[in-house]
C-alpha atoms as a PDB file:
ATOM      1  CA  UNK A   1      11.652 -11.486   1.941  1.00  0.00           C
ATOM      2  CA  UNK A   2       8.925 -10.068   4.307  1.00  0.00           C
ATOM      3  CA  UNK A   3       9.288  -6.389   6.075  1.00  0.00           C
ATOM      4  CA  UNK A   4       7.934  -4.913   9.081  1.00  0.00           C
ATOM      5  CA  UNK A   5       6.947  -1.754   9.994  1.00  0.00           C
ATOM      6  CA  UNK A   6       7.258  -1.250  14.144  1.00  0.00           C
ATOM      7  CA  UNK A   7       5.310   1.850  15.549  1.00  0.00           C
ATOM      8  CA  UNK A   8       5.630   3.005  18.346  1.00  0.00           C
ATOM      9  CA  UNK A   9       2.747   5.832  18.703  1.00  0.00           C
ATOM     10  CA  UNK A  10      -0.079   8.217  21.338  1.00  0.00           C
ATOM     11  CA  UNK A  11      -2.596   9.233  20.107  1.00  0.00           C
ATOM     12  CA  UNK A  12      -3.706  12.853  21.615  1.00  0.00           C
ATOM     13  CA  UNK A  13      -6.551  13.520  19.417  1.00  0.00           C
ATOM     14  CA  UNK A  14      -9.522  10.378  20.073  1.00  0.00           C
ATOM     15  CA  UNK A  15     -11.551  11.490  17.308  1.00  0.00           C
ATOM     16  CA  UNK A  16      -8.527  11.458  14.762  1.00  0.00           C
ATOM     17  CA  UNK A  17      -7.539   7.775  16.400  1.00  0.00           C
ATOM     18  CA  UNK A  18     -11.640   6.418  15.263  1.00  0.00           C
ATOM     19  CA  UNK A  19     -10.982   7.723  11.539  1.00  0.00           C
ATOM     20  CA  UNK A  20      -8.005   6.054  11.470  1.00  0.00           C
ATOM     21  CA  UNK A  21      -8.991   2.900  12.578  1.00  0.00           C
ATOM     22  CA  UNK A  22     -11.900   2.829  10.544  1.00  0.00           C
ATOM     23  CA  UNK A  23      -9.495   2.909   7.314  1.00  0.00           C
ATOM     24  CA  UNK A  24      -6.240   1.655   8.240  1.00  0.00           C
ATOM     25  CA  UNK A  25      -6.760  -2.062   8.419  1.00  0.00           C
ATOM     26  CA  UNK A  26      -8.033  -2.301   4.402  1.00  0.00           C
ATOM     27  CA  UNK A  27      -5.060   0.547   3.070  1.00  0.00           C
ATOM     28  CA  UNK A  28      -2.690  -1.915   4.365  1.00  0.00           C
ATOM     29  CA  UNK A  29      -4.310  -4.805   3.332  1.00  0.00           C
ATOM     30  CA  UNK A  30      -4.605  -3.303  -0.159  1.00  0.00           C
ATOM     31  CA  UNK A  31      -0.660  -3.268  -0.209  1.00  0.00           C
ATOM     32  CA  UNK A  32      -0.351  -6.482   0.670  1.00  0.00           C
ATOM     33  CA  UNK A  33       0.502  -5.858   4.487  1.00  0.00           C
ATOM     34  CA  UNK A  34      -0.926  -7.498   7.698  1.00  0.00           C
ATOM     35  CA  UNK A  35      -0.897  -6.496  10.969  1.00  0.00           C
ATOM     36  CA  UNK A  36       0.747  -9.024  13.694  1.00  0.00           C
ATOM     37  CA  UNK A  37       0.468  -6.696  17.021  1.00  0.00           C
ATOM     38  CA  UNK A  38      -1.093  -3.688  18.338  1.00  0.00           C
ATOM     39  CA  UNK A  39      -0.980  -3.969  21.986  1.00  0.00           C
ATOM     40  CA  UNK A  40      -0.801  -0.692  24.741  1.00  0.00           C
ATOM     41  CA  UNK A  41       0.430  -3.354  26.975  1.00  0.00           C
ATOM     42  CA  UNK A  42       4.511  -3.382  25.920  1.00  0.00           C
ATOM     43  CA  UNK A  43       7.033  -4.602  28.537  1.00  0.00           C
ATOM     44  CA  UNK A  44      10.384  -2.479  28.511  1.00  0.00           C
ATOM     45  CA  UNK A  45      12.849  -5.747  28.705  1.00  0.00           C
ATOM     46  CA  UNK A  46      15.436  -2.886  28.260  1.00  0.00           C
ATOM     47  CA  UNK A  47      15.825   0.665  27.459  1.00  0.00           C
ATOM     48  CA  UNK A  48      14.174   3.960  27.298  1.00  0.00           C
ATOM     49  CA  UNK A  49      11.584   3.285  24.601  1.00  0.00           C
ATOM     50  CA  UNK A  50       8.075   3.323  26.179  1.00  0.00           C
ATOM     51  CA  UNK A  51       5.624   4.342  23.709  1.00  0.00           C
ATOM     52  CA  UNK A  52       1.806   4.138  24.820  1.00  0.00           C
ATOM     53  CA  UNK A  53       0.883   1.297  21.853  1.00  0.00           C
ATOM     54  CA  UNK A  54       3.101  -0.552  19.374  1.00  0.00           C
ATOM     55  CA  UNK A  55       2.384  -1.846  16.355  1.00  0.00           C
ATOM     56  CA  UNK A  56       3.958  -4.258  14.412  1.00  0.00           C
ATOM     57  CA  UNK A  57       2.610  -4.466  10.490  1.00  0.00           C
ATOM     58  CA  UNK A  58       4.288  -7.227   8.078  1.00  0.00           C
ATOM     59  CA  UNK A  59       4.415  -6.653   4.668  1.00  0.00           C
ATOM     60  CA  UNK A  60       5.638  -8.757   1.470  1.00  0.00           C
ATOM     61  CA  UNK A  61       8.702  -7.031   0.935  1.00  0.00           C
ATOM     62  CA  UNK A  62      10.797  -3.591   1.869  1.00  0.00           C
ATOM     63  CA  UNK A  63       9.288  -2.102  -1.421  1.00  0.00           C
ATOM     64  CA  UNK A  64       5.503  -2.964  -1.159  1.00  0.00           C
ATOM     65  CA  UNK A  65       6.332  -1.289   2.679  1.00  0.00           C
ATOM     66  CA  UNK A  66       7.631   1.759   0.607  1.00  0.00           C
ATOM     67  CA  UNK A  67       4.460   1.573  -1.531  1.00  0.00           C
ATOM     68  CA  UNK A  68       2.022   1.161   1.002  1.00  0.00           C
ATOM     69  CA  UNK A  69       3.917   4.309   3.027  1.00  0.00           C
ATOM     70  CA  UNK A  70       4.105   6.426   0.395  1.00  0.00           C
ATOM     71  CA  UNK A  71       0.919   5.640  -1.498  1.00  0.00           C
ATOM     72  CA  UNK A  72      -1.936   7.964  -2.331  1.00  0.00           C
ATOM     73  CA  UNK A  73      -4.286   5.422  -0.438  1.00  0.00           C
ATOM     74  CA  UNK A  74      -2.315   6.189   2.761  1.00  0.00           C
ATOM     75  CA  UNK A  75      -1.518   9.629   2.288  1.00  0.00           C
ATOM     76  CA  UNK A  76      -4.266  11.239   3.778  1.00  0.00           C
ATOM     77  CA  UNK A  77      -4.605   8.676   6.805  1.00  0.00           C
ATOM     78  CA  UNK A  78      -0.581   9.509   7.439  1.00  0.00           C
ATOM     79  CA  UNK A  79      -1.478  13.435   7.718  1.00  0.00           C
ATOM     80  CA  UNK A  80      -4.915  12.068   9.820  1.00  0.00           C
ATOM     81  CA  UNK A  81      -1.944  10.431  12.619  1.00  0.00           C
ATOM     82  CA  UNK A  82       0.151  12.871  11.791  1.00  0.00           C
ATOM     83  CA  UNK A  83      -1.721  15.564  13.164  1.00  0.00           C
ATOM     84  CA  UNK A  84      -3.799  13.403  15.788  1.00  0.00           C
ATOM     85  CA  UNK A  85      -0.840  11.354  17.423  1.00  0.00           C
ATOM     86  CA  UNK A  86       3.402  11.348  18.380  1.00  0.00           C
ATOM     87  CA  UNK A  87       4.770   8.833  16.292  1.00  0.00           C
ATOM     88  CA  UNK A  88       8.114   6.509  15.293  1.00  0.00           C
ATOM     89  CA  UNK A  89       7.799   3.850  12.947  1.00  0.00           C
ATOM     90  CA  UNK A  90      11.199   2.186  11.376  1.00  0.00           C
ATOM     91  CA  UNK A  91      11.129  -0.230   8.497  1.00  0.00           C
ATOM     92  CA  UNK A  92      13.012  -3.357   8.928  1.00  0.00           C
ATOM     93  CA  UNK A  93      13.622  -6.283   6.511  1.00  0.00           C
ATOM     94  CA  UNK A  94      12.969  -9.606   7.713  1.00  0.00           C
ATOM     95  CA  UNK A  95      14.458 -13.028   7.795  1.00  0.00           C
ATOM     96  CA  UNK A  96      14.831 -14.730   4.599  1.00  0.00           C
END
């Protein structure tokens, strides 16, 4: 059954944001994920969550998710956002 990762992030620091993207795309690729949306152009359809970009990532399962997240692939791009950006992200399982 697929999961999804949903971010909701700002970035404050522009230089962290170009390492990141540089990376990101082939760490989560690596654990099986894909990324369906990263838009800074959200509606609110209702309440108070307004981040500046969202991102929605899909991967294979909950666990590969919980791979990919706590992998040491990712690890040092997660303390790269971390430190460079205000973040929420929530795993969800999907639809089977």
């Amino acid at each position: 059954m697929p999961a999804y990762v949903l971010v909701g992030l700002e970035w404050h620091d522009h230089e962290a944001f170009a390492a990141y993207r540089r990376e990101i795309v082939e760490v989560v690729e690596r654990h099986g994920g894909r990324f369906l949306a990263s838009s800074e152009e959200a509606d609110v359809l209702e309440g108070d969550w307004r981040p500046a970009r969202v991102v929605v990532i899909q991967f294979p399962s909950v666990a590969a998710a919980r791979e990919w997240y706590g992998s040491d692939d990712y690890r040092p791009l997660h303390e790269l956002r971390a430190r460079g950006a205000t973040t929420d992200l929530l795993l969800v399982d999907g639809l089977g």
